[in-house]
Protein backbone atom coordinates (compact mmCIF):
# COMPACT_ATOMS: atom_id res chain seq x y z
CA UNK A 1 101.34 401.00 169.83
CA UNK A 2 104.17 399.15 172.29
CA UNK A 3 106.15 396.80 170.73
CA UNK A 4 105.60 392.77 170.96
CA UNK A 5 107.49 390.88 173.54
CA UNK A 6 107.34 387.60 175.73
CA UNK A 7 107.29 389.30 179.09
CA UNK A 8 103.89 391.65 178.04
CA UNK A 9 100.60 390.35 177.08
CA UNK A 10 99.27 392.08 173.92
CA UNK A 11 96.19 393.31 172.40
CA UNK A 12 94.38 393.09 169.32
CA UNK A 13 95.49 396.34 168.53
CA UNK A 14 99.52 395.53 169.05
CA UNK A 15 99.05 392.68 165.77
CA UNK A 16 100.21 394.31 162.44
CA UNK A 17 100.55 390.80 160.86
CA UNK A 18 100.58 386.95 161.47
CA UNK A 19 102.08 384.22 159.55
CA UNK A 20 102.15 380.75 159.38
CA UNK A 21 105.76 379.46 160.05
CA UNK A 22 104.31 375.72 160.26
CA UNK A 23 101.48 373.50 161.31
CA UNK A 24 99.95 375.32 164.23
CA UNK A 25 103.05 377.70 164.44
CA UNK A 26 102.78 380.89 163.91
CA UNK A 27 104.75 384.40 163.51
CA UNK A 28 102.87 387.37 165.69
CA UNK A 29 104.32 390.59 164.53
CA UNK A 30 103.83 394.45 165.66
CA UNK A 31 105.56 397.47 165.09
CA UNK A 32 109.18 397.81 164.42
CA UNK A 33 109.33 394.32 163.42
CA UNK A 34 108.85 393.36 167.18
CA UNK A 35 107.15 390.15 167.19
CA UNK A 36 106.43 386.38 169.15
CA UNK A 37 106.01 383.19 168.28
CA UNK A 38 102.81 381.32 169.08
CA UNK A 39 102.33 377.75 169.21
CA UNK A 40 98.98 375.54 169.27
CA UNK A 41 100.98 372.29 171.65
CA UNK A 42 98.63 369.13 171.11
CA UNK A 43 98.27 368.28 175.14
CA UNK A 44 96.79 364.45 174.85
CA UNK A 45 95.29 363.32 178.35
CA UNK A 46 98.22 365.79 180.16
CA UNK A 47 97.10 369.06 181.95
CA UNK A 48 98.56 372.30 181.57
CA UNK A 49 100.30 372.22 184.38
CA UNK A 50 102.36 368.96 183.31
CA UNK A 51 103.20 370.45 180.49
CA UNK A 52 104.49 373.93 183.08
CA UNK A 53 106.21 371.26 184.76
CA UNK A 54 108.63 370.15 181.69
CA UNK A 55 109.26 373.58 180.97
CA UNK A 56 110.39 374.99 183.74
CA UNK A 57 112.75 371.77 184.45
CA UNK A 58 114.37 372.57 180.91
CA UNK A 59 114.73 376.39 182.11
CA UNK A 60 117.10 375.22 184.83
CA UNK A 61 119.33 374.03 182.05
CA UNK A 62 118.55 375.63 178.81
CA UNK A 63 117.34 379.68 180.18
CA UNK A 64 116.70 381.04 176.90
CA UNK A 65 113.94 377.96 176.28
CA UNK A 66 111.16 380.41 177.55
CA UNK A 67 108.22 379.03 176.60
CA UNK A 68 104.89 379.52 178.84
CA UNK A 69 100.93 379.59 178.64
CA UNK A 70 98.70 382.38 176.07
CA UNK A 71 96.92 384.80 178.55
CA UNK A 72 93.02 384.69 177.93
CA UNK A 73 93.46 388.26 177.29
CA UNK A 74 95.99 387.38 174.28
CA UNK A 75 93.87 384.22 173.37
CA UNK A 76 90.75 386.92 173.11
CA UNK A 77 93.27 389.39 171.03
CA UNK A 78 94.20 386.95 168.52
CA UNK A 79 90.47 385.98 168.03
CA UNK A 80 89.63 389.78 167.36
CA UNK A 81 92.43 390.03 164.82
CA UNK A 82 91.51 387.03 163.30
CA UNK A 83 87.43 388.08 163.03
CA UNK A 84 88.70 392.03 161.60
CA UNK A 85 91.01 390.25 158.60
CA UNK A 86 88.12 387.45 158.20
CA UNK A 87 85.76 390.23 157.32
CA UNK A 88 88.35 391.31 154.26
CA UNK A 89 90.19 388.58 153.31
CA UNK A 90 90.19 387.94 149.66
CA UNK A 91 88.23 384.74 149.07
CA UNK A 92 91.15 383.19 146.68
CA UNK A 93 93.89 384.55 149.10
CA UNK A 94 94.88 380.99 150.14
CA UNK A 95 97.79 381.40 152.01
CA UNK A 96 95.67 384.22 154.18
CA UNK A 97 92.46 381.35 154.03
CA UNK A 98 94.51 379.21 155.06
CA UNK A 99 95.70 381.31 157.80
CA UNK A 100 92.55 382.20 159.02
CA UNK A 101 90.93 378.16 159.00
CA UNK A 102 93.91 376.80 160.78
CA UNK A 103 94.69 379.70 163.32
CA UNK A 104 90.50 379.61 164.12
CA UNK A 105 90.51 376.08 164.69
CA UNK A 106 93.85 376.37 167.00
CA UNK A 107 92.06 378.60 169.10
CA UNK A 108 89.49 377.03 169.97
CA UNK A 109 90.60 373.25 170.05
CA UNK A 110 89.86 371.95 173.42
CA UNK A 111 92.84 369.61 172.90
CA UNK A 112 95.78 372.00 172.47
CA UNK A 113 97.34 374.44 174.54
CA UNK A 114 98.48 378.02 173.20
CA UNK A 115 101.85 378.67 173.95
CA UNK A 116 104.18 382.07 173.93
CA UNK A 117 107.83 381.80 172.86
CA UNK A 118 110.43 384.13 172.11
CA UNK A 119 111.01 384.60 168.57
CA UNK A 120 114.51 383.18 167.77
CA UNK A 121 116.43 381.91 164.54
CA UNK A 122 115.96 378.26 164.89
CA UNK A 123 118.21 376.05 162.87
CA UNK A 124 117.79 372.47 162.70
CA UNK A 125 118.72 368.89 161.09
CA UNK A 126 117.12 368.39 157.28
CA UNK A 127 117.01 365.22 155.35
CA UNK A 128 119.98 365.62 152.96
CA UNK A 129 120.67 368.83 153.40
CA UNK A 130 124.49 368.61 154.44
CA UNK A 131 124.63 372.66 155.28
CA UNK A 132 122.07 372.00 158.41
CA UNK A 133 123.84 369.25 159.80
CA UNK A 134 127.81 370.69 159.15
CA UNK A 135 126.17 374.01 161.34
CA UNK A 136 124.69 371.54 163.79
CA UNK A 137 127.96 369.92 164.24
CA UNK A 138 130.08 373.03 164.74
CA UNK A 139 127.80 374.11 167.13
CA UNK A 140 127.70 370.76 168.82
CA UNK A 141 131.60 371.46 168.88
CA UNK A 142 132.01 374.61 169.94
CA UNK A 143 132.96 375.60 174.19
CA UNK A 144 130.27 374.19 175.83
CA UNK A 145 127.95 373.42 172.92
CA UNK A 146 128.13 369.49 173.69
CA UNK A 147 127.59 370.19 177.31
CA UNK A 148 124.33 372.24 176.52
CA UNK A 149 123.39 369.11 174.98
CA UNK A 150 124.01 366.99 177.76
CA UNK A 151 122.10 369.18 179.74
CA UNK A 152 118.64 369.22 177.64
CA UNK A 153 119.46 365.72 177.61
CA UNK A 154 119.34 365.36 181.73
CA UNK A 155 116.20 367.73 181.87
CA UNK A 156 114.02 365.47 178.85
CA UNK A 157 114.80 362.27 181.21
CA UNK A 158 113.95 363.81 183.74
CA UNK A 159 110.66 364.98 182.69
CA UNK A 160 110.38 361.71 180.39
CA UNK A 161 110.41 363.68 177.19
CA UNK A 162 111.09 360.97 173.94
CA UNK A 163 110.54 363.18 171.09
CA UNK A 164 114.23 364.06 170.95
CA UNK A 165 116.00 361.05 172.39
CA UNK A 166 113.85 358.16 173.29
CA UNK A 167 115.14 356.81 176.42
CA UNK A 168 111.68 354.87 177.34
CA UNK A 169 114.04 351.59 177.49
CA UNK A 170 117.32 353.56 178.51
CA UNK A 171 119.72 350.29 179.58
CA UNK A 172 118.47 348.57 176.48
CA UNK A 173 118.73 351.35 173.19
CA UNK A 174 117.80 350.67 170.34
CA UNK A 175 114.19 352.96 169.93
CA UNK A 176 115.98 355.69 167.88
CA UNK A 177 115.16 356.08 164.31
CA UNK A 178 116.70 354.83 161.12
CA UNK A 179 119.16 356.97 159.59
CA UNK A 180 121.49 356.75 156.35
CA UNK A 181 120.67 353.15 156.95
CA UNK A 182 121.97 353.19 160.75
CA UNK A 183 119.76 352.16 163.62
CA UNK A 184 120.31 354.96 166.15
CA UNK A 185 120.26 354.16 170.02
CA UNK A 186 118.41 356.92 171.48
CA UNK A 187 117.59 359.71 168.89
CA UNK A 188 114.06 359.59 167.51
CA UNK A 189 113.00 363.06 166.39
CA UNK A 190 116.47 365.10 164.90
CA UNK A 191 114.23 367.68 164.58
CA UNK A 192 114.40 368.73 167.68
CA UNK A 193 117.98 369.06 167.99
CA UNK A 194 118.06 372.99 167.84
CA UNK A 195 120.37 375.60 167.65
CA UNK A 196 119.75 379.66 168.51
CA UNK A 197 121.75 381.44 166.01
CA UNK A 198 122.05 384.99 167.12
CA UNK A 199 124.56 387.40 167.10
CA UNK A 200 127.23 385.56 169.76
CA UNK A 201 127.08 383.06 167.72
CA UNK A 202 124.79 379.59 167.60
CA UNK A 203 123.48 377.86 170.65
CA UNK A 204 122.07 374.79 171.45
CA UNK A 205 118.79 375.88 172.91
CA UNK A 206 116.06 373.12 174.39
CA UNK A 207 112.77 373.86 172.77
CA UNK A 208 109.95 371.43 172.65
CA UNK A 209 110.34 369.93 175.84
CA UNK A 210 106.76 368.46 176.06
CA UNK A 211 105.14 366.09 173.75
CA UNK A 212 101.53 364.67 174.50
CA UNK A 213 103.00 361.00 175.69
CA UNK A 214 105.50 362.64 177.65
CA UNK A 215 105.09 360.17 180.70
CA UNK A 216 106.59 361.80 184.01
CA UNK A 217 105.62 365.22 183.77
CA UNK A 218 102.88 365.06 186.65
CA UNK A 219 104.94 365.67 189.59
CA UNK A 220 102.14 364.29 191.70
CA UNK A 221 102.67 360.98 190.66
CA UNK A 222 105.35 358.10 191.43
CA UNK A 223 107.22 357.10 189.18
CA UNK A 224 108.42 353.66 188.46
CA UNK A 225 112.16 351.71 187.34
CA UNK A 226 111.37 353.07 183.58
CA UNK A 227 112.06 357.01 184.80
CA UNK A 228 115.28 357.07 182.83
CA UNK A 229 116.91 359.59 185.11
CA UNK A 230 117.17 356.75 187.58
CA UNK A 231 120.78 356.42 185.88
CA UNK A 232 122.24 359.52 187.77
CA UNK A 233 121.87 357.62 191.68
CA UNK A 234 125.18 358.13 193.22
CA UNK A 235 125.47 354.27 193.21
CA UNK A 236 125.23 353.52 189.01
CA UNK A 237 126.28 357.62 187.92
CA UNK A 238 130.24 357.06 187.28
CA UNK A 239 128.82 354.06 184.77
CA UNK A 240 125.88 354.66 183.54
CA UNK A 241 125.73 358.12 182.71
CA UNK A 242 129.46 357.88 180.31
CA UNK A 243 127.05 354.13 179.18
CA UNK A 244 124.06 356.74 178.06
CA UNK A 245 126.38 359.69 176.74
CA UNK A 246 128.81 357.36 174.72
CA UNK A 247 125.74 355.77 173.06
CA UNK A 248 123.88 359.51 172.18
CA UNK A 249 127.30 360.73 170.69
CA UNK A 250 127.38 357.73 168.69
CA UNK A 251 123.85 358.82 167.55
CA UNK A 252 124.65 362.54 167.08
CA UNK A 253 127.92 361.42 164.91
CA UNK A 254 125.55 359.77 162.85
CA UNK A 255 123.56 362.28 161.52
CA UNK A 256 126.14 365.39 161.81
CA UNK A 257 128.14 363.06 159.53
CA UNK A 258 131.74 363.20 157.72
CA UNK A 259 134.13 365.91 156.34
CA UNK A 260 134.52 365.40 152.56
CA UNK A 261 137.55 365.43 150.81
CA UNK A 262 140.88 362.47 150.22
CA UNK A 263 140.69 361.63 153.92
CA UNK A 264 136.59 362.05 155.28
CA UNK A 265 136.80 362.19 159.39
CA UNK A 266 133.76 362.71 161.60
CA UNK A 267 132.79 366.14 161.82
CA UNK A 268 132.34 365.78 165.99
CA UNK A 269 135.12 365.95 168.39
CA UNK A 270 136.12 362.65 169.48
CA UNK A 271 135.79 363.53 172.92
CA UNK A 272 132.28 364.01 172.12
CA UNK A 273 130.74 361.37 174.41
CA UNK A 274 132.86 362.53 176.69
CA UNK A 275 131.83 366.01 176.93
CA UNK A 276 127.81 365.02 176.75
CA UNK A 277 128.37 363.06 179.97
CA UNK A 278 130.03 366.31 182.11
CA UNK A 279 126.88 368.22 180.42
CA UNK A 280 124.29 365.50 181.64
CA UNK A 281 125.43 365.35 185.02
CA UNK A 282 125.90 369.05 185.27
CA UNK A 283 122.34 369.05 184.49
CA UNK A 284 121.11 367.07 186.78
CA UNK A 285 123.05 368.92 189.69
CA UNK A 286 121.35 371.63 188.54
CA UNK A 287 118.11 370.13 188.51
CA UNK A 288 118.39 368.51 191.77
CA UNK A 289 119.34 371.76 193.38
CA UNK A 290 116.36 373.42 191.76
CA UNK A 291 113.95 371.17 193.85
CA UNK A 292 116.14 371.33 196.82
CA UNK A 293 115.95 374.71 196.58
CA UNK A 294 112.33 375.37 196.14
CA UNK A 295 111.42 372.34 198.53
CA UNK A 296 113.50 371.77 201.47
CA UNK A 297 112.12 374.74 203.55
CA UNK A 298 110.07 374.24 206.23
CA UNK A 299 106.25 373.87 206.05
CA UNK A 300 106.50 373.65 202.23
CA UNK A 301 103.99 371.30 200.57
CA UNK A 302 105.87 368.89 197.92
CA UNK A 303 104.10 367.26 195.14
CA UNK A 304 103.27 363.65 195.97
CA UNK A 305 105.24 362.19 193.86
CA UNK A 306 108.76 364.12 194.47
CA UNK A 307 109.49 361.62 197.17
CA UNK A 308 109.67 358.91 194.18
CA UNK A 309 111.89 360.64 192.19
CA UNK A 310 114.28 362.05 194.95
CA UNK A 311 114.52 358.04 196.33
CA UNK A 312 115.59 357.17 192.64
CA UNK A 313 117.70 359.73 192.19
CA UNK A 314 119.70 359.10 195.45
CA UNK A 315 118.52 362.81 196.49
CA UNK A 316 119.37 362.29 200.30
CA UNK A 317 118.71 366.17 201.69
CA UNK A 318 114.78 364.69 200.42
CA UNK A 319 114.91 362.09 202.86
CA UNK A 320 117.40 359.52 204.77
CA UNK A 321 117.40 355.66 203.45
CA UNK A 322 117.03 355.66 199.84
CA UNK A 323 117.71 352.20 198.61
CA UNK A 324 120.56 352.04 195.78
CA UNK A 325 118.81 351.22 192.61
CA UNK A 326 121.06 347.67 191.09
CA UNK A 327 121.09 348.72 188.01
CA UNK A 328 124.49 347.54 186.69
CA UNK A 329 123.29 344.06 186.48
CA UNK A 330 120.79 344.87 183.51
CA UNK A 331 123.42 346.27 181.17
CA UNK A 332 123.68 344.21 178.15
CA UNK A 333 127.58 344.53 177.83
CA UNK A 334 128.05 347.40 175.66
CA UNK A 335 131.66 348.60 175.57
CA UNK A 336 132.35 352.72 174.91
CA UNK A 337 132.56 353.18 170.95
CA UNK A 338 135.46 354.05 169.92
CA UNK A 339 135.63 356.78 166.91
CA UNK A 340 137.92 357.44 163.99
């Protein structure tokens, strides 16, 4: 029996167990405690290859987000498990009923796609519970950790991702959720703020980069002055992008909250915003050389609606004249936030 890993499709016969981590997440585990983590994603109107297209744009930034598409031949496996415990489940076994209803009905909803991921140690932020967001925050503070987040943060605009930060009105915040009382600018879903703990120590890592209403992820399309990575043209970068980043740390300070003690200080680096902007526009180098890369070679067919993007993103190996978006003019006079 081999042992259960991303890279090779399994078999029926590779499953010792499967659990339920959450709603339509689940734990695939074979011998020597090998295992994967398999994921029913609710796809809305998108196709699966939108949904490719997200996350290989976060794997330019964030490599250990490896997330891709069940093989039928692992989609058939975990049906043939599923039908061999059916047959000896123990009627008032709920957890394994349980298992067994809402794994069956993942399988063969015509609305979801079955995903493969890596299994890691996800931590994330939980209402009240101050130990999450203190290990959030030293993450967030460690060499590069803010960066990292800048950089998932470049790839979700990019794609139009808003079920981390919402940046659907990106020059006029204010779509983030309500926390401690605080209306946040950008972040909607602290959820998926996640960090990799593993052995060299925790690692902001950018899972879940699709959600159903993700809006730009069909690279055939154009897209129009709402694409929020419009901010990184040459011509509005040096403002906008510190504008974006000083607003998200604001956000982030927020919910990784305050030392206790005589004197309470915020737990991020003040040079927090910062850091997020040299992490967003590090990301979106790295993105635009990804599609420079893999399209400016000769007699290579582009999507039709790269030439949209690379115009608003000032992407000038793409193609000579792209007009300077005037985006300065909309900002509603926001100074940087200052921090203490």
């Amino acid at each position: 029996m081999p042992r259960l890993d991303y890279d090779t499709p399994f078999s029926a016969t590779d499953i010792m167990s499967i659990t339920m981590l959450a709603s339509s997440v689940y734990l695939v585990t074979g011998l020597g405690d090998s295992s994967v983590v398999i994921k029913a994603e609710k796809k809305g109107n998108k196709q699966k290859e939108h949904m490719m297209n997200t996350f290989q744009v976060m794997r330019v930034v964030s490599p250990t987000a490896r997330i891709k598409m069940l093989e039928k031949s692992e989609i058939q496996a975990l049906t043939q498990w599923l039908n061999q415990i059916r047959d000896y489940a123990l009627h008032d076994d709920r957890e394994t009923q349980k298992l067994i209803s809402d794994l069956g009905s993942d399988l063969v909803h015509t609305q979801r796609v079955l995903l493969k991921m890596e299994t890691m140690k996800l931590a994330t932020f939980e209402n009240n519970n101050d130990k999450a967001s203190k290990k959030i925050g030293k993450a967030l503070n460690a060499p590069n950790g803010l960066e990292d987040m800048g950089m998932i943060i470049a790839a979700d605009m990019f794609s139009g991702n808003n079920d981390r930060f919402d940046f659907e009105t990106v020059l006029t915040p204010g779509r983030g959720i309500t926390w401690n009382g605080k209306q946040l600018n950008y972040l909607f879903n602290v959820g998926n703020i996640m960090i990799n703990e593993t052995g060299e120590g925790a690692k902001l890592v950018g899972m879940d980069p699709f959600h159903n209403s993700t809006e730009f992820a069909d690279l055939k399309l154009p897209v129009n002055d709402s694409w929020p990575y419009k901010i990184f043209h040459p011509s509005t970068r040096a403002s906008l992008v510190p504008y974006v980043a000083d607003l998200c740390a604001w956000d982030l300070k927020k919910v990784v909250g305050k030392t206790t003690g005589f004197i309470s200080r915020h737990r991020l680096t003040k040079d927090a915003a910062d850091r997020l902007a040299v992490g967003m526009n590090k990301g979106a180098d790295l993105i635009e050389s990804h599609f420079k890369q893999k399209y400016n070679r000769p007699n290579v067919v582009r999507p039709a609606g790269l030439a949209s993007r690379a115009d608003k993103a000032g992407w000038t190996w793409f193609t000579q004249g792209s007009s300077p978006q005037q985006l300065l003019s909309t900002l509603t006079g926001n100074s940087r936030r200052q921090y203490n």
